[in-house]
N, C-alpha and C. Protein backbone atom coordinates (compact mmCIF):
# COMPACT_ATOMS: atom_id res chain seq x y z
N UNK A 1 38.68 -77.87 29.15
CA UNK A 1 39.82 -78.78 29.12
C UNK A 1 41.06 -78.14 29.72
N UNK A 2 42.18 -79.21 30.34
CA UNK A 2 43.16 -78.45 30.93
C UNK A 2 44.13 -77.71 29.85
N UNK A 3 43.86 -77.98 28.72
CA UNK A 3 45.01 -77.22 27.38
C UNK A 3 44.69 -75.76 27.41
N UNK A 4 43.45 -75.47 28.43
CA UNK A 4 43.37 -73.90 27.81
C UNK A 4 44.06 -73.34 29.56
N UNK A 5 44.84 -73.95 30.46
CA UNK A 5 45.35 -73.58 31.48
C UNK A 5 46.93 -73.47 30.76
N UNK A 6 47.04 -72.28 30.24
CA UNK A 6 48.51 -71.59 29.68
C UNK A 6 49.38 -72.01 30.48
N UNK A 7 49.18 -71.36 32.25
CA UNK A 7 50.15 -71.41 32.98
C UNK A 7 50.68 -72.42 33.45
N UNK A 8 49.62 -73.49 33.86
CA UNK A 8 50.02 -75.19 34.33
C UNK A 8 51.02 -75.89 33.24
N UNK A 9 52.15 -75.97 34.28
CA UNK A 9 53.65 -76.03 34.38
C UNK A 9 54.04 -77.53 34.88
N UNK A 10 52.85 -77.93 35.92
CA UNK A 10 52.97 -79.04 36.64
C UNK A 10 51.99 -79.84 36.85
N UNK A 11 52.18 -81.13 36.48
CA UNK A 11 50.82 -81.98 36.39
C UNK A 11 50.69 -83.25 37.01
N UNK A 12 50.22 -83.89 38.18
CA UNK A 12 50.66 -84.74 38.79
C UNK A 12 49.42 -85.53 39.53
N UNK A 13 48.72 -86.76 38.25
CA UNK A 13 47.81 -87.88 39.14
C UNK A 13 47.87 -89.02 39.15
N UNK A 14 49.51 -89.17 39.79
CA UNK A 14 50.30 -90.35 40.21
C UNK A 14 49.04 -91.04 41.41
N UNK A 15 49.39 -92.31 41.76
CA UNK A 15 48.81 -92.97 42.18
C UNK A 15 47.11 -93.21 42.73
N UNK A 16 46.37 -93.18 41.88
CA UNK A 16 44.72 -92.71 41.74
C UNK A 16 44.68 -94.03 41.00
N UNK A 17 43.52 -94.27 40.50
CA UNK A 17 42.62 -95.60 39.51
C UNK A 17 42.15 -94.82 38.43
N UNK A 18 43.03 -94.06 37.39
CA UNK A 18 42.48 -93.56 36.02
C UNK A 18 42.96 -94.69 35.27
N UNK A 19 41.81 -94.30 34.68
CA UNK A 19 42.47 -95.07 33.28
C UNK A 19 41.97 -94.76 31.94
N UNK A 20 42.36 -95.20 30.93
CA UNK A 20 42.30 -95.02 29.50
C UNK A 20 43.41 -94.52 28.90
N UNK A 21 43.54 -93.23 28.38
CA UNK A 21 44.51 -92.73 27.39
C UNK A 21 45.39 -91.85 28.04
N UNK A 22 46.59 -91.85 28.17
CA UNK A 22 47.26 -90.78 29.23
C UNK A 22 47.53 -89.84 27.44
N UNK A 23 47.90 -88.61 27.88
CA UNK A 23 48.00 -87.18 26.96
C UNK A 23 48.87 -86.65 27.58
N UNK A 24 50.35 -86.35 27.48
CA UNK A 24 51.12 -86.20 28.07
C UNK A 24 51.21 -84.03 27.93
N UNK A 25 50.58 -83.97 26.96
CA UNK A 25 50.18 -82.44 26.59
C UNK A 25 49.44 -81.60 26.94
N UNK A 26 48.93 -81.92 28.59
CA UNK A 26 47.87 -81.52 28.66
C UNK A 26 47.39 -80.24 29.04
N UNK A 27 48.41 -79.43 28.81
CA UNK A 27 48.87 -77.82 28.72
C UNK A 27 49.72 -77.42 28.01
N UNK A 28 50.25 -76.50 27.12
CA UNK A 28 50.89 -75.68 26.56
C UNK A 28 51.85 -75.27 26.89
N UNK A 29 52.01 -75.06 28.39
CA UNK A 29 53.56 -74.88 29.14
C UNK A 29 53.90 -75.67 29.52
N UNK A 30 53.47 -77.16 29.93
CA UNK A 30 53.82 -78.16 30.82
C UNK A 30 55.15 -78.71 31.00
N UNK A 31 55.67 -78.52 31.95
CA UNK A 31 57.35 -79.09 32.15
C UNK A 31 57.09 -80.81 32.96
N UNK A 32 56.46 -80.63 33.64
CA UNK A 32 55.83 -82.10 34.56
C UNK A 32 54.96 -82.68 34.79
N UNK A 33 55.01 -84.26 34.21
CA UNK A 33 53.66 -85.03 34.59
C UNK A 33 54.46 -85.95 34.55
N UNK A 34 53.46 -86.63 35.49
CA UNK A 34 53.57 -87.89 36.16
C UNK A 34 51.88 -88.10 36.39
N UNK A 35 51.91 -89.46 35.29
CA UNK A 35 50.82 -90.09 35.33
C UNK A 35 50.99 -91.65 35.76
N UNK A 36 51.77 -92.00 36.93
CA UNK A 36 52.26 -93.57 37.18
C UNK A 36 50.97 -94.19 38.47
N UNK A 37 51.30 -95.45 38.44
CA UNK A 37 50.60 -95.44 39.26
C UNK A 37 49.27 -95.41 39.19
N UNK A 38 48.56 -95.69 37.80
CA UNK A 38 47.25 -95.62 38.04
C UNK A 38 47.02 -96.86 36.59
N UNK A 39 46.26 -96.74 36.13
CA UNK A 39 45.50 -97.48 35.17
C UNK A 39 45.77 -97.38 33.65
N UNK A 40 46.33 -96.71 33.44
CA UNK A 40 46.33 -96.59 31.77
C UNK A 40 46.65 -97.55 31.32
N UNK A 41 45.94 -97.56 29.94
CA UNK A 41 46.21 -98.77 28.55
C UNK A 41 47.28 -98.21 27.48
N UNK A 42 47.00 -97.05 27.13
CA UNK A 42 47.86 -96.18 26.26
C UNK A 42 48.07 -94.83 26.50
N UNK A 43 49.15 -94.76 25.38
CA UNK A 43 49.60 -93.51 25.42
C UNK A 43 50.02 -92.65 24.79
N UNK A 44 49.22 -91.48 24.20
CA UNK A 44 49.07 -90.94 22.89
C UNK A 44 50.16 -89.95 22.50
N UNK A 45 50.55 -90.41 21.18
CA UNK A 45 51.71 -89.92 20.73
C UNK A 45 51.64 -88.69 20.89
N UNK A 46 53.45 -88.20 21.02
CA UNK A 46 53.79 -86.85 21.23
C UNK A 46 53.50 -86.37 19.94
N UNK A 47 52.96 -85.17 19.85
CA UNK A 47 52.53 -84.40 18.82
C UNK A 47 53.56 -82.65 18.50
N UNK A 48 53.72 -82.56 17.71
CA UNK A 48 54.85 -81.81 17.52
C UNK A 48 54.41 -80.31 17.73
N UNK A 49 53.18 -80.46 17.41
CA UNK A 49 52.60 -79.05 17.11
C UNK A 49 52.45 -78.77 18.43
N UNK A 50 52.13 -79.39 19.22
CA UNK A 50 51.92 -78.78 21.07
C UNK A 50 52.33 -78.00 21.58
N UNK A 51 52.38 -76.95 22.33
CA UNK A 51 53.36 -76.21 22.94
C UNK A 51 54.32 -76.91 23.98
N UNK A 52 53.48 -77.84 24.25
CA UNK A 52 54.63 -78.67 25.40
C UNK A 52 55.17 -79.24 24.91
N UNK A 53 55.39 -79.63 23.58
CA UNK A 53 56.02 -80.12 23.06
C UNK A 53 57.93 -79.79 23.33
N UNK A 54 58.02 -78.73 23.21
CA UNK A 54 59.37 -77.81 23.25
C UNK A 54 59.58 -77.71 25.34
N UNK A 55 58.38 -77.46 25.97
CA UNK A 55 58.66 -77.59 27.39
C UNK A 55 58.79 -78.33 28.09
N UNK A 56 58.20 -80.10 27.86
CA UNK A 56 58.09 -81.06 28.47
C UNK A 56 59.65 -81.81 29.06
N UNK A 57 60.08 -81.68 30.15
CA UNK A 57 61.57 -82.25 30.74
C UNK A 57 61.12 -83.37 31.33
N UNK A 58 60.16 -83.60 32.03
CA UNK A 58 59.76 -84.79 32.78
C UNK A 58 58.59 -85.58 32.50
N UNK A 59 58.40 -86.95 31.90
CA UNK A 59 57.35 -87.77 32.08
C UNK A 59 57.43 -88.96 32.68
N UNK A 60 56.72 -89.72 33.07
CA UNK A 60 56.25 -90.46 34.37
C UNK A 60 55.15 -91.43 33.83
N UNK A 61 55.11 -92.50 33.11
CA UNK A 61 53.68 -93.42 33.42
C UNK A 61 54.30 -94.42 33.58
N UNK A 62 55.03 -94.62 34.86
CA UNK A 62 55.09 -95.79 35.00
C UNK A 62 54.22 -96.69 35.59
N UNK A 63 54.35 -98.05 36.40
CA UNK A 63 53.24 -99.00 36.68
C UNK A 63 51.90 -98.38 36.55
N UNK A 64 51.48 -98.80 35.01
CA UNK A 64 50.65 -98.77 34.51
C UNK A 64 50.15 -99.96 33.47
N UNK A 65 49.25 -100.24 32.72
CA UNK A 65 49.20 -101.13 32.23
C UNK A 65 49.39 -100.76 30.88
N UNK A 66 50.26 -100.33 30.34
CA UNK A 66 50.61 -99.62 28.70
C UNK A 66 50.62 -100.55 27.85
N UNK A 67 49.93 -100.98 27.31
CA UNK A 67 50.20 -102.23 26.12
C UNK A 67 50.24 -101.28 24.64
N UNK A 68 51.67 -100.87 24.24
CA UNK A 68 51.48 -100.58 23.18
C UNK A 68 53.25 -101.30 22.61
N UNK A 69 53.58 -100.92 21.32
CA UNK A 69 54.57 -101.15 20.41
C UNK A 69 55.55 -100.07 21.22
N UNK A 70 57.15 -100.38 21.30
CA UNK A 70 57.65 -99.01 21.99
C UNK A 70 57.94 -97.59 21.15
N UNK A 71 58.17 -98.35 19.50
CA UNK A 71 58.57 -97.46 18.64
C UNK A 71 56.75 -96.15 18.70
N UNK A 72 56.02 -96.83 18.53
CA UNK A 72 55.03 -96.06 18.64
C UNK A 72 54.58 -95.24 19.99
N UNK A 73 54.66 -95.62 20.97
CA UNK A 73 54.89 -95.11 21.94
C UNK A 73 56.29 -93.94 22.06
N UNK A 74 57.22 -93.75 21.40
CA UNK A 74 58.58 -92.99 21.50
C UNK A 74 58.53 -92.28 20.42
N UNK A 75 57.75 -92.41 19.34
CA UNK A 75 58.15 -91.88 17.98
C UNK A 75 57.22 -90.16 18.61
N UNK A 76 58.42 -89.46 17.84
CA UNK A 76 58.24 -88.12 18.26
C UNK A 76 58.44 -87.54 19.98
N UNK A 77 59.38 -88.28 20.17
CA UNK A 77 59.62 -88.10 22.17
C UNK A 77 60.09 -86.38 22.14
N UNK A 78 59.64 -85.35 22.81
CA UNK A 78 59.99 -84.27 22.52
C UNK A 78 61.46 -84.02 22.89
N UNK A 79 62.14 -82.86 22.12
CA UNK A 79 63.89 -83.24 21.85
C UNK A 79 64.20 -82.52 23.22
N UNK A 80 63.07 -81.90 24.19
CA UNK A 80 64.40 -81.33 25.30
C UNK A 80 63.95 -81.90 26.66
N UNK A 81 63.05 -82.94 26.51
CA UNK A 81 62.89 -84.40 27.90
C UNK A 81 64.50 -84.45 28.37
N UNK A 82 64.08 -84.39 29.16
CA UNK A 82 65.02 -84.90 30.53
C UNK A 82 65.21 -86.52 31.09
N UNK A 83 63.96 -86.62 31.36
CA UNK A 83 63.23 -87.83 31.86
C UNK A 83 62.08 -88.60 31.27
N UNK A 84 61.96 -89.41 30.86
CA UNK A 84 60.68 -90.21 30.38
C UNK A 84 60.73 -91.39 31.24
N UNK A 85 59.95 -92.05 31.61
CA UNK A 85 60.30 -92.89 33.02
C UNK A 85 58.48 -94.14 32.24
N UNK A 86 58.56 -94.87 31.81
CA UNK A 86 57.89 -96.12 31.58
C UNK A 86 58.04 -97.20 32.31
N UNK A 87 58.63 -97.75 33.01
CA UNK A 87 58.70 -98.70 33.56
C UNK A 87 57.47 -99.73 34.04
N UNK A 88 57.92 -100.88 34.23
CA UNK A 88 56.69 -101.44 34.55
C UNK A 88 54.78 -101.21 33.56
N UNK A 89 55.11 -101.73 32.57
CA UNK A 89 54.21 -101.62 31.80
C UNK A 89 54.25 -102.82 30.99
N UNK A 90 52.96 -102.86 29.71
CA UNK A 90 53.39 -103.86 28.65
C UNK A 90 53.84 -103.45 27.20
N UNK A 91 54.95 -102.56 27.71
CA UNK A 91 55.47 -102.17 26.11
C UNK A 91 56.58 -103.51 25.64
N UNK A 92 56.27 -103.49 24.22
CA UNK A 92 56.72 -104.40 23.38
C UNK A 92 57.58 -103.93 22.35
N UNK A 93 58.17 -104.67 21.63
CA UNK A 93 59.02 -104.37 20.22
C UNK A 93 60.41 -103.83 20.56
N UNK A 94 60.79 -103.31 19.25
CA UNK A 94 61.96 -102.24 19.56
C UNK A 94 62.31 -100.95 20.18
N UNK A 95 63.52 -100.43 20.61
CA UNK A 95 63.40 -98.95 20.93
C UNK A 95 63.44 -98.49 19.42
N UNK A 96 62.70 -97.59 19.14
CA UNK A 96 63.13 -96.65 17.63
C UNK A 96 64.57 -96.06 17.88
N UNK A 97 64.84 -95.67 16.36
CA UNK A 97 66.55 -95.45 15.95
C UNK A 97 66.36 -93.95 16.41
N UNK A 98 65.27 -93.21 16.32
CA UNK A 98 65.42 -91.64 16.61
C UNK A 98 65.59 -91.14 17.66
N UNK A 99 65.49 -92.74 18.63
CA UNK A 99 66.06 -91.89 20.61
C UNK A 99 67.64 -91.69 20.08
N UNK A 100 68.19 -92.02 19.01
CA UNK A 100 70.60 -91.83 19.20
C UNK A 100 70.18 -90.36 18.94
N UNK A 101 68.63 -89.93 18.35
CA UNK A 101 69.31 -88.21 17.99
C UNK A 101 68.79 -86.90 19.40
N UNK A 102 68.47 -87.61 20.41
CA UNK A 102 68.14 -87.44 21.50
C UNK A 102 69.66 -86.13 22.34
């Protein structure tokens, strides 16, 4: 799996036909992904314990097909993102109250 690539910093399979679950963690150091542009349905919550958790500045799924809730989709957004970029998807509901501590 790519979680045991320490060094991958940069992650990028923008415009391809994947689909299923994007994992925005998919390394331990990761500062960049961009998963837009392709197929996804969802998108699995940020998890705290990750190491990328603390490194992640840039994410990317946009035009994709995301059908999820937004609060669930955002809950736990890691605190030193830069960029989170969704656009063009089918997220629904509210933004959660924990992006003001952003």
């Amino acid at each position: 799996p790519l979680y045991n690539l320490h060094e991958l910093t940069h992650f990028d399979v923008s415009g391809n036909q994947l689909s299923g679950e994007v994992n925005a963690f998919v390394s331990p150091s990761l500062i960049y992904a961009d998963f837009s542009n392709n197929r996804f349905t969802y998108m699995r919550s940020f998890e705290r314990y990750k190491g990328s958790f603390r490194t992640l500045l840039f994410c990317d799924v946009s035009n994709n097909d995301i059908q999820q809730d937004a609060s669930d989709l955002l809950e736990n957004i890691p605190p030193n993102i830069k960029q989170f970029v969704a656009s063009n998807n089918q997220i629904t509901g509210s933004l959660p109250a924990s992006l003001n501590d952003l």
